[in-house]
Protein backbone atom coordinates (compact mmCIF):
# COMPACT_ATOMS: atom_id res chain seq x y z
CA UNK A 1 94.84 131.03 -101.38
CA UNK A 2 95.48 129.14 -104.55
CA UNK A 3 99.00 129.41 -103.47
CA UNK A 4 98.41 128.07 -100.16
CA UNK A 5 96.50 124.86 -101.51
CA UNK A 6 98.97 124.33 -104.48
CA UNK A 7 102.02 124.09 -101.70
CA UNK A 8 100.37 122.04 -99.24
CA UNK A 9 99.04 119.96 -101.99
CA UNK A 10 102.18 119.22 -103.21
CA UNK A 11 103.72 118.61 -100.10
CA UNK A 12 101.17 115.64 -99.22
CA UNK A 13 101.85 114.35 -102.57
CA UNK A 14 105.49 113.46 -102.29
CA UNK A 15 104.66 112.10 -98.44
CA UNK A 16 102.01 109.70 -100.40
CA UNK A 17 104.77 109.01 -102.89
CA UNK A 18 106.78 108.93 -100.01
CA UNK A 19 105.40 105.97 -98.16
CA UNK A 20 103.31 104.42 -101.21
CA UNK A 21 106.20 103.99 -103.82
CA UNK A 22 109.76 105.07 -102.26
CA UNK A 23 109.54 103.21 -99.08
CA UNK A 24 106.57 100.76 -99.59
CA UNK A 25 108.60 98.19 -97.74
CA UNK A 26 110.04 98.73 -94.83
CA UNK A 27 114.27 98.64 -95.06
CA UNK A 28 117.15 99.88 -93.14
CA UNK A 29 118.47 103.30 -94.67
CA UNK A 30 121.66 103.35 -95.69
CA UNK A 31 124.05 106.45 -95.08
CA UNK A 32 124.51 106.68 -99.13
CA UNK A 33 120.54 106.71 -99.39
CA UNK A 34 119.95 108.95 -96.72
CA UNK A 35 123.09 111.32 -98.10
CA UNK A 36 120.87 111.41 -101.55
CA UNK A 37 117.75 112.48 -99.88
CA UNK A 38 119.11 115.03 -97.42
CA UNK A 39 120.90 116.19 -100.79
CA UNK A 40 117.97 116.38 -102.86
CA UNK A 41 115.67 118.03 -99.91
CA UNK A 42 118.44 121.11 -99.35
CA UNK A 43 118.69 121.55 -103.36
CA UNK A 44 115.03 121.78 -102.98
CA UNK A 45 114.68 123.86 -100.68
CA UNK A 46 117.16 126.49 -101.77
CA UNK A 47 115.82 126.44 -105.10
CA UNK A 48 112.21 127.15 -103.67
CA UNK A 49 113.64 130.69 -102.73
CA UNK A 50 113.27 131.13 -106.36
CA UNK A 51 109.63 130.57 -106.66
CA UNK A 52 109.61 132.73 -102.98
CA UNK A 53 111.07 135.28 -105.66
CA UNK A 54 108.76 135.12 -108.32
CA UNK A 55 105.52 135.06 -105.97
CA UNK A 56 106.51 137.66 -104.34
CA UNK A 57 107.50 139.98 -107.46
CA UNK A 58 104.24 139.41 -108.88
CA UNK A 59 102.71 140.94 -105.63
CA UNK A 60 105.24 143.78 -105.13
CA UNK A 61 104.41 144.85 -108.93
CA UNK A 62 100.82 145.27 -107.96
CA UNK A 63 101.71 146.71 -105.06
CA UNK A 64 104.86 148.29 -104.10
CA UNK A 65 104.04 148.01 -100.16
CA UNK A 66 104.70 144.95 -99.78
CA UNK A 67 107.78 142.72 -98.97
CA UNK A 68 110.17 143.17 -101.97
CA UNK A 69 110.98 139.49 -103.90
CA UNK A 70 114.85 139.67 -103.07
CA UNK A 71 113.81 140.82 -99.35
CA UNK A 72 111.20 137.99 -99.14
CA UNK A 73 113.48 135.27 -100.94
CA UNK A 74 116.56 136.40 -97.97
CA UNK A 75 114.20 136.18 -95.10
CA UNK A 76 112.85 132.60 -96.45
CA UNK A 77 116.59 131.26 -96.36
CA UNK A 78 117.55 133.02 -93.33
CA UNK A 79 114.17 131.29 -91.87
CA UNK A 80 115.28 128.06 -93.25
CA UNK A 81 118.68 127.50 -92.06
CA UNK A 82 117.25 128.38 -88.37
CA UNK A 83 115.07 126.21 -88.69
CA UNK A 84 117.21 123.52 -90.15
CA UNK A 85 120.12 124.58 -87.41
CA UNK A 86 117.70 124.32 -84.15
CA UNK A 87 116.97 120.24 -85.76
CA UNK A 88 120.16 119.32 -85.05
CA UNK A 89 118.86 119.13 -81.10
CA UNK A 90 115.87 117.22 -82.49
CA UNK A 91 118.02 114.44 -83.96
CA UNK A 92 119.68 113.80 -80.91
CA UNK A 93 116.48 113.27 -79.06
CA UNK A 94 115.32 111.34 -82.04
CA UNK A 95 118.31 108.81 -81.88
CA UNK A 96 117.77 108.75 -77.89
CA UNK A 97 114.26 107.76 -78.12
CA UNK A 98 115.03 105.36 -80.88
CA UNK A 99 117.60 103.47 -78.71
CA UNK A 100 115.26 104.05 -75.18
CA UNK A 101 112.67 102.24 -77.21
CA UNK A 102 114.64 99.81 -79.17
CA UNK A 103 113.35 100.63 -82.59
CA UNK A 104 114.81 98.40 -85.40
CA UNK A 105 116.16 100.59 -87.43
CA UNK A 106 114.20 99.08 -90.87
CA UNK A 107 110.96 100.74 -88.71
CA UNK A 108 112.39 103.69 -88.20
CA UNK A 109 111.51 105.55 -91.41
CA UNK A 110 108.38 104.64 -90.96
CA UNK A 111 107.72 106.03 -87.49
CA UNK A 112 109.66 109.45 -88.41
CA UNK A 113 107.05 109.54 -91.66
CA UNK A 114 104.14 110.02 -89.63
CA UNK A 115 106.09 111.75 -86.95
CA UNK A 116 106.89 114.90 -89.25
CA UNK A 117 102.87 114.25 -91.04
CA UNK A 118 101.79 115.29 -87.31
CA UNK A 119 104.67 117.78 -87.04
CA UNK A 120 103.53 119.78 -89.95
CA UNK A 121 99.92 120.04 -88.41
CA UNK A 122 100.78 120.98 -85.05
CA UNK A 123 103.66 123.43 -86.76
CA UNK A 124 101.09 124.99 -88.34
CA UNK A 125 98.50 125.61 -85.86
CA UNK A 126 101.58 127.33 -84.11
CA UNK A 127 102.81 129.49 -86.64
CA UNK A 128 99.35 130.51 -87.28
CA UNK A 129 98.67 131.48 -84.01
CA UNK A 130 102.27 132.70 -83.69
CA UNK A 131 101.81 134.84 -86.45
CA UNK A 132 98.46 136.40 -85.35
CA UNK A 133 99.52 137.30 -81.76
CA UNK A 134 102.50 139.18 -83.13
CA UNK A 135 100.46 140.58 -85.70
CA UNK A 136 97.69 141.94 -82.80
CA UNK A 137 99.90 142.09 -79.80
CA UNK A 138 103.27 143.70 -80.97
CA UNK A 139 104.73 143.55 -77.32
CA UNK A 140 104.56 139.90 -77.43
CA UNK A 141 108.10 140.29 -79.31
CA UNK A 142 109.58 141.48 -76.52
CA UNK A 143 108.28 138.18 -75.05
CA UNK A 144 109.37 135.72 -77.46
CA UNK A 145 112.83 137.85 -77.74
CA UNK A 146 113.40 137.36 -74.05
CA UNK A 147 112.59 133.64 -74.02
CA UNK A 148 114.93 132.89 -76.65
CA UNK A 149 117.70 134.89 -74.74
CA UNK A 150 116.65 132.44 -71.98
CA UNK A 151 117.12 129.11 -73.53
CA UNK A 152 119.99 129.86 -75.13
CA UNK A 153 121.53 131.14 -71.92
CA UNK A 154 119.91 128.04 -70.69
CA UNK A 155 121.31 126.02 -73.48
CA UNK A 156 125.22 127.18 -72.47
CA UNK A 157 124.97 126.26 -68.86
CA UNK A 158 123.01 123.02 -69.21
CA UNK A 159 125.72 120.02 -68.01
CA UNK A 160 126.39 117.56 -70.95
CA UNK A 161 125.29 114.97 -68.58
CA UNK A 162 121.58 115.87 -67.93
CA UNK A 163 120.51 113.87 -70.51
CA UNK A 164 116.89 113.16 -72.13
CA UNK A 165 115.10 109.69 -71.04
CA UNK A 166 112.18 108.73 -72.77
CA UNK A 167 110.93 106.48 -70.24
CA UNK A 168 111.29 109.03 -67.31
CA UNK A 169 109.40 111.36 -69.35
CA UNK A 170 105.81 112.35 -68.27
CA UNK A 171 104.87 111.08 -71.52
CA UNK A 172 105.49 108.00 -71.52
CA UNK A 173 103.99 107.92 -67.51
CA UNK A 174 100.56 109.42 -68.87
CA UNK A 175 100.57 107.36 -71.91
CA UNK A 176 100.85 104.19 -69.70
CA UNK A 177 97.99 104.74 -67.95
CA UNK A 178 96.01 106.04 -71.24
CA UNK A 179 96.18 102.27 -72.74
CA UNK A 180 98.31 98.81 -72.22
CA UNK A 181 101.79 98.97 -73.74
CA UNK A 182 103.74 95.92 -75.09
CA UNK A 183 107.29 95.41 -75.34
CA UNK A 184 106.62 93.30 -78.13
CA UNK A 185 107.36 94.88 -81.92
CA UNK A 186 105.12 93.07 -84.53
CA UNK A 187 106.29 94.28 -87.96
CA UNK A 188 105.60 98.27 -88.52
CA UNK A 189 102.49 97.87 -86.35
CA UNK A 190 101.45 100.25 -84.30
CA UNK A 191 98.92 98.31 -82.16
CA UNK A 192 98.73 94.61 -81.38
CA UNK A 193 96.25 92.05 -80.13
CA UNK A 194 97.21 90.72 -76.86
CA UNK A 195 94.87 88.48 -74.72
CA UNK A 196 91.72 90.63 -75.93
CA UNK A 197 93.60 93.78 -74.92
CA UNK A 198 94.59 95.74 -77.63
CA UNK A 199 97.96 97.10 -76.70
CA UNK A 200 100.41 99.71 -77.87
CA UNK A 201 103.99 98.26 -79.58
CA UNK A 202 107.16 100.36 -78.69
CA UNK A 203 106.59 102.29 -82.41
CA UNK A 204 103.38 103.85 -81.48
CA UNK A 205 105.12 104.88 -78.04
CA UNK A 206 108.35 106.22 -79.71
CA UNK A 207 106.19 107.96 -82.24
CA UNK A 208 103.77 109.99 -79.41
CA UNK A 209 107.13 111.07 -77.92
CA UNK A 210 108.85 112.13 -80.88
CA UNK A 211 105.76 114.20 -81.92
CA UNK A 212 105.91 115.97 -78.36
CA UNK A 213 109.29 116.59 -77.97
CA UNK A 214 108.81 118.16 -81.84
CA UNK A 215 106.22 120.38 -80.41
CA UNK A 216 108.76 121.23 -77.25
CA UNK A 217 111.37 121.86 -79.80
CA UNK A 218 108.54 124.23 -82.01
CA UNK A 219 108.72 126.54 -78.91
CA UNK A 220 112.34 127.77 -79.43
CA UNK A 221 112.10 127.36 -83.42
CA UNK A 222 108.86 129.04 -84.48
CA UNK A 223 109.66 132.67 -81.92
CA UNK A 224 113.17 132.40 -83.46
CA UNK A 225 112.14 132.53 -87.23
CA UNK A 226 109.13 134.86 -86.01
CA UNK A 227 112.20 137.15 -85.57
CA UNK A 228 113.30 137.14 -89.16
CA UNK A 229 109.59 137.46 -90.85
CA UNK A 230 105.61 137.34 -89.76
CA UNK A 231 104.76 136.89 -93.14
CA UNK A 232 102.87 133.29 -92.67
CA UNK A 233 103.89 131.56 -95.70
CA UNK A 234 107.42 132.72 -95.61
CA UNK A 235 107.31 130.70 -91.58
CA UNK A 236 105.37 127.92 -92.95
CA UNK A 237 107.33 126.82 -95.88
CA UNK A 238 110.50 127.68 -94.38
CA UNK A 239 109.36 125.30 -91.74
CA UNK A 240 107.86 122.81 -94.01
CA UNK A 241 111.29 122.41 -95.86
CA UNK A 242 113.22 121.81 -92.90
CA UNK A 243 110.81 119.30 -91.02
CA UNK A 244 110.80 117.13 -94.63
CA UNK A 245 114.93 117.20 -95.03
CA UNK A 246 115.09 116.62 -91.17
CA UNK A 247 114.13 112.74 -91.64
CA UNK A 248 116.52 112.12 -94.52
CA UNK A 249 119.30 114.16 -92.31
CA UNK A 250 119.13 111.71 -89.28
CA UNK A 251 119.90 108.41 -90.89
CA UNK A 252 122.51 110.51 -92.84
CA UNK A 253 123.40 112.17 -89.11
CA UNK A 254 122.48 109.61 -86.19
CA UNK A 255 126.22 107.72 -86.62
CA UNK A 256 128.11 111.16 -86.84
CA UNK A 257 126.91 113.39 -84.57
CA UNK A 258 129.29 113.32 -81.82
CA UNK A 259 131.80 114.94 -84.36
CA UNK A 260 129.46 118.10 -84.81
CA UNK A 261 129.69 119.01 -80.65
CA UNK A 262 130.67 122.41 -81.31
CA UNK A 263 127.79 123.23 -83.25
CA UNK A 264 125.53 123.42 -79.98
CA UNK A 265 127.18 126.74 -79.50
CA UNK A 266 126.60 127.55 -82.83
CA UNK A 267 122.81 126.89 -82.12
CA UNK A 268 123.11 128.88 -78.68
CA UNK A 269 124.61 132.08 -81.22
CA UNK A 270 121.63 131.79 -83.47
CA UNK A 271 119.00 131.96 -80.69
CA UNK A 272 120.60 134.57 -79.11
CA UNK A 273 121.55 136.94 -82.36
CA UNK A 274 117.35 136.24 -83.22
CA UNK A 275 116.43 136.85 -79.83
CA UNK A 276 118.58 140.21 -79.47
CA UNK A 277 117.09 141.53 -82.87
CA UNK A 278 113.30 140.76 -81.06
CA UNK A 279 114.21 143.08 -78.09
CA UNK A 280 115.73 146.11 -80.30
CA UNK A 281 114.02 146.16 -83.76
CA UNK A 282 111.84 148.89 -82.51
CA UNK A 283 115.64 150.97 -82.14
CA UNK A 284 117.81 149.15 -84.74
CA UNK A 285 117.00 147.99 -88.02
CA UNK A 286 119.02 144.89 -88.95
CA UNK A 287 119.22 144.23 -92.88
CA UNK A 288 118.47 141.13 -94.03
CA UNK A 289 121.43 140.31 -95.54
CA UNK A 290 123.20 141.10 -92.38
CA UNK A 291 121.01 138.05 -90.16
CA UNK A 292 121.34 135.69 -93.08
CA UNK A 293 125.05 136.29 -92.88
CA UNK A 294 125.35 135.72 -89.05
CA UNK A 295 123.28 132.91 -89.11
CA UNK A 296 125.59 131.33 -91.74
CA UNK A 297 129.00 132.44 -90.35
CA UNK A 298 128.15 130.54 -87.42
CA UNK A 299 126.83 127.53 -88.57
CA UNK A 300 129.76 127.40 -91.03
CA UNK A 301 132.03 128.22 -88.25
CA UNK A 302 130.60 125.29 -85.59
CA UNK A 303 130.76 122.36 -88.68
CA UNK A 304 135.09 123.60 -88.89
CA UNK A 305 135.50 123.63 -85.34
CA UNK A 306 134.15 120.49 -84.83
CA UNK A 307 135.43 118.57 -87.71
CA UNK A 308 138.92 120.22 -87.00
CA UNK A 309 138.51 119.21 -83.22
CA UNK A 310 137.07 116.10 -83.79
CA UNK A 311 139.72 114.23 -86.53
């Protein structure tokens, strides 16, 4: 528990760091900013696999049946860079909805802050519940195994061209009848006086669909790194890490991306390695090392191909 708190608190320290000191005013981020934070949040993140180590040694010492610290430390990377790999579709959708909505892109940051504050909540009601239904129902693997199978089959023979639209999502059509939207963008503001009315601006709708296409996208992530480990704060920090570096990594990202197009298929190989090892861990026992190595070798091997391809 005092684990639990000491994480979480930490987290919601750097967010009110975050928005109180580092980004008090609102600016456009610049690629050489963004390339320091996305930096700074992977060295982070990597380097928490050491304190993954050290919690977990203390815990194997006392008792031996539990998760070994170099086992635990390999299945918090391995849950990381899935998690990290399946937010490459999320920044897509994020620049989409950006452009849809014609966000300036000073406001940005400041929509994506409270996007990923929500994200972590809802993230963690579903790894929670994730977590317990797989702990009390061990057929619901085979479930979540077969579902990932699915979308990434799903994922290969999707046409380039059926592209996302924010405002021909059912969203944005519930959300219009919910309360008045404006077109109008006054400052960061989320709401603004109009006539009496008090109406939405285009950040608080950009913002509602962001957070629900995060919670679409939570549906192929948390299953897929429910594969690799049920151990809740192994999911939830793994999770945690990637969510944080994924804001940095779209203003560093959202000019470039076209050059990464082979890494879709890199994402499709992921889900369905993670899915496969769902369906037959009751018959074959994968070592960790061995899905932390796939799940490299193909990210590594869609960033070449693309940046070969793409010169």
């Amino acid at each position: 528990m005092i684990v639990w708190i000491s994480f979480i608190s930490a987290i919601l320290l750097f967010l009110a760091l975050d928005l109180g000191i580092f980004n008090k005013t609102p600016h456009e981020i610049s690629s050489k900013e963004a390339g320091k934070w996305t930096a700074i949040w992977v060295s982070l993140s990597f380097i928490f696999s050491g304190v993954i180590y050290w919690l977990y040694q203390n815990n194997y010492i006392a008792n031996p049946d539990q998760l070994s610290p170099t086992v635990a430390s390999m299945k918090y990377i391995t849950g990381y860079l899935i998690e990290l790999s399946l937010s490459v579709d999320n920044i897509f959708v994020i620049a989409i909805i950006f452009s849809a909505f014609k966000i300036p892109k000073k406001y940005q940051h400041r929509v994506l802050f409270w996007g990923i504050l929500g994200a972590i909540i809802f993230r963690g009601i579903m790894i929670y519940f994730g977590v317990l239904i797989i702990n009390k129902f061990a057929w619901t693997t085979y479930i979540f195994g077969t579902f990932l199978v699915y979308t990434a089959v799903k994922m290969l023979f999707t046409k380039e061209e059926e592209q996302f639209n924010p405002k021909k999502s059912l969203v944005y059509r519930y959300l219009r009848k919910l309360t008045p939207i404006t077109t109008q963008i006054d400052g960061e503001h989320f709401f603004v006086k109009k006539r009496h009315i008090k109406a939405a601006t285009p950040l608080f709708v950009a913002l509602i669909v962001i957070e629900v296409m995060d919670v679409i996208f939570a549906l192929d992530s948390v299953p897929a790194i429910l594969a690799i480990t049920s151990d809740p704060f192994l999911v939830f920090s793994s999770n945690i890490f990637a969510i944080l570096g994924l804001r940095s990594m779209y203003f560093f990202l959202a000019n470039m991306l076209e050059r990464f197009s082979y890494l879709e298929y890199s994402l499709i190989a992921i889900l369905s390695f993670v899915g496969l090892k769902m369906l037959i861990h009751d018959f074959v026992t994968i070592p960790e090392w061995a899905s932390l190595g796939v799940i490299a070798l193909s990210l590594i091997i869609g960033i070449i191909v693309s940046l070969r391809t793409n010169k």
